[in-house]
Protein backbone atom coordinates (compact mmCIF):
# COMPACT_ATOMS: atom_id res chain seq x y z
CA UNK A 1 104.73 120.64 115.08
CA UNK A 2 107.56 122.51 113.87
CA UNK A 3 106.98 125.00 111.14
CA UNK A 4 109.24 124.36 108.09
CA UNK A 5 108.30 126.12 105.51
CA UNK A 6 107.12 125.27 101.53
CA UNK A 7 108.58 121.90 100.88
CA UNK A 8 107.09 120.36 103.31
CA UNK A 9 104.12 122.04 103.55
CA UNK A 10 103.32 120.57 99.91
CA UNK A 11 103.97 116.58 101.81
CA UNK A 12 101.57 117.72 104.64
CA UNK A 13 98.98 119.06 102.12
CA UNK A 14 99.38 115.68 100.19
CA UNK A 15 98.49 114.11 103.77
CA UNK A 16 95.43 115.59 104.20
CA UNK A 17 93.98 114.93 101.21
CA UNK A 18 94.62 110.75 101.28
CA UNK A 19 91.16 109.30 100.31
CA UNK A 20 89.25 107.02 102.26
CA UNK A 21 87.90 103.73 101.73
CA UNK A 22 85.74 102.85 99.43
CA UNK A 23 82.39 101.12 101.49
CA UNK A 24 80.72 100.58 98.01
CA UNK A 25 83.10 98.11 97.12
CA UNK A 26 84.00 96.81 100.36
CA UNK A 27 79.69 95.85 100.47
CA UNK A 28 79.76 93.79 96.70
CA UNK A 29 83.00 91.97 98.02
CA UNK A 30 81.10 90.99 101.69
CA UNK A 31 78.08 90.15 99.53
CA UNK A 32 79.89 88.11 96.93
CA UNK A 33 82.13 86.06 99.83
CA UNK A 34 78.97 85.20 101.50
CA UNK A 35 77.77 83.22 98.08
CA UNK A 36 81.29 81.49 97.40
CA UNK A 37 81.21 77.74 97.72
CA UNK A 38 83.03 76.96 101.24
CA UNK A 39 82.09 77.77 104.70
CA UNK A 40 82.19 81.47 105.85
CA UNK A 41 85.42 82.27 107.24
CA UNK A 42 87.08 79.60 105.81
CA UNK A 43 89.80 80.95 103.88
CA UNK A 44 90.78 83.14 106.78
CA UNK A 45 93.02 86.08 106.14
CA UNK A 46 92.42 85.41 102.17
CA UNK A 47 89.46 86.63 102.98
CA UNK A 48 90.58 89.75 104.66
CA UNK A 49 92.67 90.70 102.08
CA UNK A 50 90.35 90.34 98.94
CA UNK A 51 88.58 92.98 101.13
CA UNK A 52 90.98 95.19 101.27
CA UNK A 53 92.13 94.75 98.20
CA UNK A 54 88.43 96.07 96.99
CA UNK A 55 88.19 98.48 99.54
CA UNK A 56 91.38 100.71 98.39
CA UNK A 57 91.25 99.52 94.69
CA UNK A 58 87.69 101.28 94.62
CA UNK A 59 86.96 97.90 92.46
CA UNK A 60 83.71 95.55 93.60
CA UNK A 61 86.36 92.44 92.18
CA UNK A 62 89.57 93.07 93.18
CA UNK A 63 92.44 92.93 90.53
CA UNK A 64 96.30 92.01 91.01
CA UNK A 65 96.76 92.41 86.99
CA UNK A 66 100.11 94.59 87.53
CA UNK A 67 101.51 93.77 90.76
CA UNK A 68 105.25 95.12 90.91
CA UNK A 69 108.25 95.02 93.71
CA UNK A 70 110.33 98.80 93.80
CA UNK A 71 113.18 98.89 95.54
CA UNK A 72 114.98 101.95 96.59
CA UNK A 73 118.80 102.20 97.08
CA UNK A 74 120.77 104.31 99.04
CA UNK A 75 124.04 105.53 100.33
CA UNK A 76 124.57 106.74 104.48
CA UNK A 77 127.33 109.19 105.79
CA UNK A 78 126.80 107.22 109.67
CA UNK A 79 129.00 104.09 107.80
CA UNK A 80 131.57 106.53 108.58
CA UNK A 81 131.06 105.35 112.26
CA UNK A 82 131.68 101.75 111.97
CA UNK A 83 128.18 100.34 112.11
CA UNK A 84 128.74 97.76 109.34
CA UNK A 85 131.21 95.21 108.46
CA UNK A 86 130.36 95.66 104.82
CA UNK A 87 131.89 98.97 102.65
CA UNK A 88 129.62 101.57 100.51
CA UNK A 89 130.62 99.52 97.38
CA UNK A 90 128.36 97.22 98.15
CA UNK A 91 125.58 98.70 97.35
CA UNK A 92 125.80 99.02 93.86
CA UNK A 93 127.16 95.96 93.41
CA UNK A 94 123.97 94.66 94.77
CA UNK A 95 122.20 96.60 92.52
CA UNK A 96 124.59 95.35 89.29
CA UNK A 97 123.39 91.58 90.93
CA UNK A 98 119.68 92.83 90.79
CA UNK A 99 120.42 93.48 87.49
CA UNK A 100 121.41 89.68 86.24
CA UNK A 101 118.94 88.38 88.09
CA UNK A 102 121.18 86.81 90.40
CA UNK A 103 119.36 88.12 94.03
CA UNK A 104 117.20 86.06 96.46
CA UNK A 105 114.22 89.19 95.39
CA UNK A 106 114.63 88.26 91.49
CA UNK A 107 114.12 83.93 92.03
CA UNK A 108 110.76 85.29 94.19
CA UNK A 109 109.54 87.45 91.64
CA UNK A 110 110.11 85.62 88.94
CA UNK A 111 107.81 82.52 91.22
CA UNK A 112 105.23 84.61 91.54
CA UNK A 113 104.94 86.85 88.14
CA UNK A 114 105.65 90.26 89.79
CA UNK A 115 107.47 93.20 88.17
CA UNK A 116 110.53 94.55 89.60
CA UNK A 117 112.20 97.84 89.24
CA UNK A 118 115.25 99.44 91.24
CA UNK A 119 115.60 103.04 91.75
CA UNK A 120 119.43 104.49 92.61
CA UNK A 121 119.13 107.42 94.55
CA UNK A 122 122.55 109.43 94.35
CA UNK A 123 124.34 106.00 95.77
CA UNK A 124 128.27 108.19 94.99
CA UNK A 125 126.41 110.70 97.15
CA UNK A 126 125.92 109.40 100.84
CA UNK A 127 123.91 111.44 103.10
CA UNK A 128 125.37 113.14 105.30
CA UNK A 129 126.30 111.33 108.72
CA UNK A 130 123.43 111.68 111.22
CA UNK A 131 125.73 111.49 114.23
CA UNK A 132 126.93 115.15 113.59
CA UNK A 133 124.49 116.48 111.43
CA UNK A 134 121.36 116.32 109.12
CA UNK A 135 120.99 113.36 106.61
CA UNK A 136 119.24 115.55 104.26
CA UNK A 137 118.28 119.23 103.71
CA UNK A 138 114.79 120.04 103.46
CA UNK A 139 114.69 120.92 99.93
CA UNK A 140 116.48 117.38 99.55
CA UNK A 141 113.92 115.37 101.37
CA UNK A 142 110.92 116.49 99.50
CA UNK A 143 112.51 115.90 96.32
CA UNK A 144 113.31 112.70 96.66
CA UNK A 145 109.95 111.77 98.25
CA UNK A 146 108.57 113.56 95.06
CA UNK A 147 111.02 110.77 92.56
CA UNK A 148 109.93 108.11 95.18
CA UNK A 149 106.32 108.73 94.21
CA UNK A 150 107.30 107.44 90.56
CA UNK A 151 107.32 103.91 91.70
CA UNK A 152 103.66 104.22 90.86
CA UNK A 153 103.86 104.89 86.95
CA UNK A 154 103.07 102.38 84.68
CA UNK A 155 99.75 100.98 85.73
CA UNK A 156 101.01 99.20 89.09
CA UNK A 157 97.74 97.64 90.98
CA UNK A 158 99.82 96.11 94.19
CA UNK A 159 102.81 97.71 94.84
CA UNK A 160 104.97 96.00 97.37
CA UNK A 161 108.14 98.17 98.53
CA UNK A 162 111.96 97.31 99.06
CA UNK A 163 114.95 98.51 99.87
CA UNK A 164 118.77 98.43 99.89
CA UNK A 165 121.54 100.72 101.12
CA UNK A 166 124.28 99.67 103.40
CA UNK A 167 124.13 101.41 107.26
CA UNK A 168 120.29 101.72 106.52
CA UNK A 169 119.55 99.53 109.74
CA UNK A 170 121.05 102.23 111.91
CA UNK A 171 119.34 105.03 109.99
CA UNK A 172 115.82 102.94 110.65
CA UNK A 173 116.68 102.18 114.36
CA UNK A 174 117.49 106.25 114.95
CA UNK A 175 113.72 106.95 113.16
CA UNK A 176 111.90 104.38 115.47
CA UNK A 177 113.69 105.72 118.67
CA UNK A 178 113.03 109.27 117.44
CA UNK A 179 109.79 108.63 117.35
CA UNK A 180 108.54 106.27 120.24
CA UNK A 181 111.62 107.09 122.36
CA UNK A 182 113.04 105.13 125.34
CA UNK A 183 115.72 102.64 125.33
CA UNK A 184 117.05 103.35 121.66
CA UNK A 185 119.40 100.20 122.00
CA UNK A 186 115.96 98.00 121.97
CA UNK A 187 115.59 99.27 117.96
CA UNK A 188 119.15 97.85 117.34
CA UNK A 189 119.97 94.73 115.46
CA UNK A 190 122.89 93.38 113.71
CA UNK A 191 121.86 94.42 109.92
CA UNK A 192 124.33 92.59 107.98
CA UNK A 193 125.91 90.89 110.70
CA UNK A 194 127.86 93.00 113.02
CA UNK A 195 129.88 91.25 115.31
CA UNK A 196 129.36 92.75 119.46
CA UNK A 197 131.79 95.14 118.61
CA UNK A 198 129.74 96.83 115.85
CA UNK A 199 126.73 95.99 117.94
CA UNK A 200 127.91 98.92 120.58
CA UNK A 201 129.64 100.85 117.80
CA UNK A 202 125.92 100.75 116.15
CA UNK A 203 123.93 101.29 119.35
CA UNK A 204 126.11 104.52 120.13
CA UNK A 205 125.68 106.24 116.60
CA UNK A 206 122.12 105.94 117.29
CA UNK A 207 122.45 107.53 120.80
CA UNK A 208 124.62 110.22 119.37
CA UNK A 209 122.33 111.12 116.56
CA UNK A 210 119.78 111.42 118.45
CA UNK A 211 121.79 113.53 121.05
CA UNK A 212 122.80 115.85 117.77
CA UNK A 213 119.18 116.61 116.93
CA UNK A 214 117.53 116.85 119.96
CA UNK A 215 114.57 119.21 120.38
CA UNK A 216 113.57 118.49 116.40
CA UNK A 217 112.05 115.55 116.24
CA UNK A 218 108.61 116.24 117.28
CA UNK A 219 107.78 116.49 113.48
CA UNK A 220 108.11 113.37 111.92
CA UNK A 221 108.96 114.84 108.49
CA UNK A 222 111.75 116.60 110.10
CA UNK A 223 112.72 114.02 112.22
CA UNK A 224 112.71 112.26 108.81
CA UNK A 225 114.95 114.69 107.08
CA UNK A 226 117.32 114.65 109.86
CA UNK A 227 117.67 110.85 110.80
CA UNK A 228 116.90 109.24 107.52
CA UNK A 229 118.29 108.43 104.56
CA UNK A 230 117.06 108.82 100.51
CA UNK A 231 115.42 105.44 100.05
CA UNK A 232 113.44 105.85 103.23
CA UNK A 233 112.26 109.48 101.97
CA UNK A 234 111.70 107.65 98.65
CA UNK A 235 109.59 104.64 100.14
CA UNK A 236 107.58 107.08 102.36
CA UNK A 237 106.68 109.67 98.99
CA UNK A 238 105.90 105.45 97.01
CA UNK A 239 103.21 104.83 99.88
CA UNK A 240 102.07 108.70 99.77
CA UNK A 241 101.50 108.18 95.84
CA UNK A 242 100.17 105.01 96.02
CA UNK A 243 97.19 105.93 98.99
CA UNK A 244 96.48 109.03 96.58
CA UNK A 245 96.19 106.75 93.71
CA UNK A 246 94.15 103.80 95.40
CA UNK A 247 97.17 101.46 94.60
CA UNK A 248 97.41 98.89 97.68
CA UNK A 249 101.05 98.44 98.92
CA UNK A 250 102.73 95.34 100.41
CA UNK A 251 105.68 96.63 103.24
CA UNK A 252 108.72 94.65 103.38
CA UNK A 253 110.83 94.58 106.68
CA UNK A 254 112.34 96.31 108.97
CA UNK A 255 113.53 99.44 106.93
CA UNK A 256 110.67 99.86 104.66
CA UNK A 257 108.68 100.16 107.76
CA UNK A 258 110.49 103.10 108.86
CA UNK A 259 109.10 105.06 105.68
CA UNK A 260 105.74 103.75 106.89
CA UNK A 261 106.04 104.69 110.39
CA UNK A 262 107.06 108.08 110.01
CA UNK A 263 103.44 109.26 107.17
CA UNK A 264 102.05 107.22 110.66
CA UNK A 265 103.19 109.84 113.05
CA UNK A 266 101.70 112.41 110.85
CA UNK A 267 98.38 110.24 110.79
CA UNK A 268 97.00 107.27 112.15
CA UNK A 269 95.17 106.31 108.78
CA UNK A 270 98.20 106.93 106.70
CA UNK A 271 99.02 102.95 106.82
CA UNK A 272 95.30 101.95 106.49
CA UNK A 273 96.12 101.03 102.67
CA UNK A 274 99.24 99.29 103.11
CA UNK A 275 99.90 95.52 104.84
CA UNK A 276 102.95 94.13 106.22
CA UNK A 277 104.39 91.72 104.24
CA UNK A 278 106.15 89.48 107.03
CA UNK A 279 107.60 90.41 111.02
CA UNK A 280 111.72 90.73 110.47
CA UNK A 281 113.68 88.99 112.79
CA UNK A 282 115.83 91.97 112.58
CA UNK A 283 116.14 94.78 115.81
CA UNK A 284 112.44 95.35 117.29
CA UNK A 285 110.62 95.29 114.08
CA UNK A 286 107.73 93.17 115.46
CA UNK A 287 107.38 95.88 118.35
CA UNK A 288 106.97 98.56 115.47
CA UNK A 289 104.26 96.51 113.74
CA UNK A 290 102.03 96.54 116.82
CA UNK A 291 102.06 100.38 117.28
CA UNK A 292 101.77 100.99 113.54
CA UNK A 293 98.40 98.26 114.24
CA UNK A 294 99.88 95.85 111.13
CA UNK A 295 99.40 92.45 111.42
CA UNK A 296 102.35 90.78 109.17
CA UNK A 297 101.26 88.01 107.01
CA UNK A 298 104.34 85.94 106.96
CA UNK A 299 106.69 85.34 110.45
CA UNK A 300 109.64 83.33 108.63
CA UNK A 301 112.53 84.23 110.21
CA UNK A 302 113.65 86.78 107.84
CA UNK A 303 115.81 90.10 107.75
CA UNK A 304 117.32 90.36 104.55
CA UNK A 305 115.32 93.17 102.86
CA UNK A 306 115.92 93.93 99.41
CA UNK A 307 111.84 93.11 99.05
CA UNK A 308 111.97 89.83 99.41
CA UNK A 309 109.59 88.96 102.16
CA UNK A 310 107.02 91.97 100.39
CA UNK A 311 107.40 90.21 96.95
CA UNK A 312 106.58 86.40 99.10
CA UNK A 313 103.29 88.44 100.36
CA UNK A 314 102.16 89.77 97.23
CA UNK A 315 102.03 85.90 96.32
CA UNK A 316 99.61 85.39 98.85
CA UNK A 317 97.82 88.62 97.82
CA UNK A 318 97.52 87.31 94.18
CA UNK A 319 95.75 84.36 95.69
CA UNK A 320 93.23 85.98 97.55
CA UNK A 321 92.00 87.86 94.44
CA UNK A 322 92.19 84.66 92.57
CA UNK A 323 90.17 83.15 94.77
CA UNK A 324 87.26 85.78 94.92
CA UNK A 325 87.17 86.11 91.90
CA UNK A 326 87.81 82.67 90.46
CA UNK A 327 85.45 80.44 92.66
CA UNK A 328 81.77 79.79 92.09
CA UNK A 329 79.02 80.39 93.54
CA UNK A 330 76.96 78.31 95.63
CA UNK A 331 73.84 78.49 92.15
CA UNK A 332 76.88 78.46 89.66
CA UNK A 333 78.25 74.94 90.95
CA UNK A 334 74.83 73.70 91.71
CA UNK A 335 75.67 73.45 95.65
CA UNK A 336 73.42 73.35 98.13
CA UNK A 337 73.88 76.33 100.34
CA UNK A 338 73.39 76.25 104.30
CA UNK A 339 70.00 75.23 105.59
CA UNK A 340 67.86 78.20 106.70
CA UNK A 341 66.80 78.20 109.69
């Protein structure tokens, strides 16, 4: 690890004090399933995630009273480098459209009864390009990560994370081959639909970023600092919060799961309060989720980000609590239970 002084020292102190799970809970949930009225097992992952909705809630019946969708926007300086076919601009127009309630992320919020807030991080202020020098300063980083961890405010008891920022498929594909090297081409994809053009253009700012900042990447906050981008460093400080805070988080795609991957690298159990919302079909975000140990819950084809297949999780989510919580018991319907014996 690279020593780097105060700022970060405060993320890595944060780190070490994530709390556990709680078993007490986890228990009354396994004791309550076993008296519901269907088979054992039946409801499959349903099942699995009432637990762990208990288990990091610290709450014997698991609530989703509060669930809300956060999604971070921000600007890149490696647009500069031809990566996507779409301008800056479009960024905060996206976020004007988030605004009328005219995005794909407001029609599957409003289905499912989840809050939504955006959060503009400096978008007239693009990092810096990553091909020729560091996206953020240090300073930089940890405040942002700090205003990230306000997603959190309010009460939130599922928080599922999102993101938007033109170029922030290239910035995502640089942290993944930072940090489980190789090929980096293999953590390409064509984001908003680069042609084979922008495909190479893409694939080579990666290369070159990664050529700029060799021999500091070993520490995944500065590897973080240097290769990301604001909304990541916001998304990683929302999942930070939310662990210390026993708030359960839904991950969107293929960027959000750069944030995660990165409080990963600084520790395996980092994640163990978070679930992947759904596998994107963008670059080799289905590779990612089988290091990072995250079994998606949806596999529909998607890469669009913006939340969208997070918020179509947390639906899912909402019905596994409804479930436990909702159904009788074997004595309360007047079922007979299995047979002993």
């Amino acid at each position: 690890m690279n020593a780097t002084g105060l700022p970060f020292d405060d993320i890595r102190n944060l780190v070490a004090s994530m709390p556990g799970p709680d078993l007490g809970a986890e228990r009354k949930v396994r004791e309550r399933d076993a008296q519901l009225t269907k088979p054992p097992g039946s409801l499959g992952r349903l099942e699995e995630l009432a637990l762990w909705l208990a288990t990091w809630q610290g709450k014997p019946k698991p609530e989703v009273n509060r669930p809300t969708v956060c999604v971070f926007a921000g600007n890149h300086g490696v647009v500069a480098q031809g990566v996507s076919p779409y301008p800056q601009s479009v960024t905060r127009q996206m976020l004007e459209n988030f605004s009328a309630g005219g995005a794909a992320i407001n029609q599957i919020c409003a289905s499912f009864d989840l809050g939504f807030k955006v959060f503009d991080l400096a978008l007239d202020i693009p990092t810096a390009d990553i091909t020729q020098e560091a996206a953020l300063d240090e300073k930089a980083c940890v405040a942002t990560m700090a205003f990230g961890m306000e997603a959190i405010s309010g009460g939130i008891d599922l928080l599922g994370l999102g993101e938007m920022g033109i170029g922030n498929t290239t910035v995502a594909a640089a942290i993944y081959a930072g940090l489980y090297g190789g090929d980096s081409s293999r953590f390409v994809g064509r984001g908003t639909g680069v042609d084979d053009e922008g495909l190479k253009r893409k694939a080579g700012a990666v290369e070159r970023a990664l050529m700029t900042h060799a021999g500091h990447l070993s520490d995944p906050l500065e590897l973080l600092r240097r290769l990301g981008g604001r909304e990541i460093a916001a998304m990683a400080g929302a999942i930070l919060a939310a662990r210390l805070n026993r708030i359960p988080v839904v991950l969107d795609g293929y960027v959000v799961t750069a944030a995660a991957a990165v409080l990963h690298a600084m520790d395996p159990s980092a994640l163990d309060h978070c679930v992947a919302g759904h596998v994107s079909a963008e670059g080799a975000h289905r590779e990612v989720l089988e290091r990072l140990g995250l079994k998606p819950l949806l596999d529909l084809g998607m890469r669009l980000g913006e939340g969208s297949g997070a918020a179509l999780a947390m639906g899912i989510v909402k019905a596994a609590a409804a479930c436990h919580n909702g159904m009788a018991t074997f004595s309360q319907a007047g079922v007979d239970d299995r047979a002993d014996g």
